[in-house]
Protein backbone atom coordinates (compact mmCIF):
# COMPACT_ATOMS: atom_id res chain seq x y z
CA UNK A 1 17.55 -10.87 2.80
CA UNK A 2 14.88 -10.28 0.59
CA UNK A 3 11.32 -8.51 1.58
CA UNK A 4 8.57 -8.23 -1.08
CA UNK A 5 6.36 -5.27 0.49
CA UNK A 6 3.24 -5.47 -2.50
CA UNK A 7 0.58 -6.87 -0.44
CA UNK A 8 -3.40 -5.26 -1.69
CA UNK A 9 -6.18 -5.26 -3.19
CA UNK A 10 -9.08 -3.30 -4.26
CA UNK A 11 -11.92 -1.61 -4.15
CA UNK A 12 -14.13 -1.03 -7.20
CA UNK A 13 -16.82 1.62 -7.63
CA UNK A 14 -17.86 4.70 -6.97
CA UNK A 15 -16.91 6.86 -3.87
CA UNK A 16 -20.33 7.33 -2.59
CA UNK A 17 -21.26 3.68 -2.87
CA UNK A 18 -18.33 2.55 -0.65
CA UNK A 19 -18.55 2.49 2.84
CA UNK A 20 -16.60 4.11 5.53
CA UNK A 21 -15.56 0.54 6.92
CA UNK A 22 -14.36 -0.73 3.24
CA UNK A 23 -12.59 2.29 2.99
CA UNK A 24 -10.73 1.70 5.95
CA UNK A 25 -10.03 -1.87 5.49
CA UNK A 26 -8.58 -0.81 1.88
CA UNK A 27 -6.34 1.74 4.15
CA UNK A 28 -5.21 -1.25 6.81
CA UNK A 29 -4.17 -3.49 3.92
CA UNK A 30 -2.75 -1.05 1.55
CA UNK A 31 -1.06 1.48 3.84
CA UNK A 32 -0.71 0.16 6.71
CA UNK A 33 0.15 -3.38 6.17
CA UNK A 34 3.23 -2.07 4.16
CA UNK A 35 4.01 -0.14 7.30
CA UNK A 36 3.85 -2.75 9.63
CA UNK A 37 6.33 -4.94 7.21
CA UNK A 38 8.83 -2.58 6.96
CA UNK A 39 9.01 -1.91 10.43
CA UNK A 40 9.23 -5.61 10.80
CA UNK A 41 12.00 -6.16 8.20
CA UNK A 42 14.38 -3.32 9.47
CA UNK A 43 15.72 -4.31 12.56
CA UNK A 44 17.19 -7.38 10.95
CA UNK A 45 18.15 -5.39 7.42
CA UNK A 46 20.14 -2.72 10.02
CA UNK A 47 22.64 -4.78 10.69
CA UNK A 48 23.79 -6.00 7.22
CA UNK A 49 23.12 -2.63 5.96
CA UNK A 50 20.51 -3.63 3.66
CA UNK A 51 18.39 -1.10 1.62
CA UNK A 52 14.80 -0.64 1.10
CA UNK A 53 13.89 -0.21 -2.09
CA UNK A 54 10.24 0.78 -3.00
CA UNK A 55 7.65 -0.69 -5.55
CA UNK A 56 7.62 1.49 -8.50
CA UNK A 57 4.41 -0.53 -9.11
CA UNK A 58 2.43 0.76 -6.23
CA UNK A 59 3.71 4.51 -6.78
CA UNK A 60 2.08 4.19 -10.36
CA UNK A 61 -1.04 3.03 -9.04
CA UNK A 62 -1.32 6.00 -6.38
CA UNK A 63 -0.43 8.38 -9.14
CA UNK A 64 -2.30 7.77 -11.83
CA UNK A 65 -6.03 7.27 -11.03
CA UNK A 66 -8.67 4.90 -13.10
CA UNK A 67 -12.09 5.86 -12.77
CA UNK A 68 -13.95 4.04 -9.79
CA UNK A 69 -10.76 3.47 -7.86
CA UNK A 70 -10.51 6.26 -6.02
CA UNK A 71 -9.73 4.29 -2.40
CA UNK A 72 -7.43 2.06 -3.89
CA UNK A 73 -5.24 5.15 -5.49
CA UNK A 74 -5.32 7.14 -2.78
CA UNK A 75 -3.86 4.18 -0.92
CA UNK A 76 -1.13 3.11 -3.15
CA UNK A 77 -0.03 6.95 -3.25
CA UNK A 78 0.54 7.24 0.38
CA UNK A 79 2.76 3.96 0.35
């Protein structure tokens, strides 16, 4: 079984041009969509003893910060 977890997008500009709502929405994709995969893919990776193995990708993104991408980041980071 295979499970590609890399679903996002994002949001480009400054922090106090971007709304509350877009700020969420880049949370529900970027966060919380990964969350609700993974607790979709585990209950049938359990029993074959399956690992999850995270996006090295999406770590990069969270850690290292371009200018005017401050939601996105901050997103990426916490998955």
């Amino acid at each position: 079984m295979v499970v590609l977890n890399c679903a996002g997008f994002g949001i480009v500009g400054a922090v106090e041009d971007t709304s509350i709502a877009e700020a969420k929405g880049q949370f529900e994709t970027n966060f919380f969509g990964v969350v609700r995969v993974c607790r979709a893919a585990l209950p049938a990776m359990r029993p074959t003893r399956l690992r999850l193995k995270s996006s090295t990708l999406a770590q990069f993104a969270g850690l290292v910060s371009l200018p005017f991408q401050a939601f996105y980041s901050a997103s990426k980071f916490c998955s």
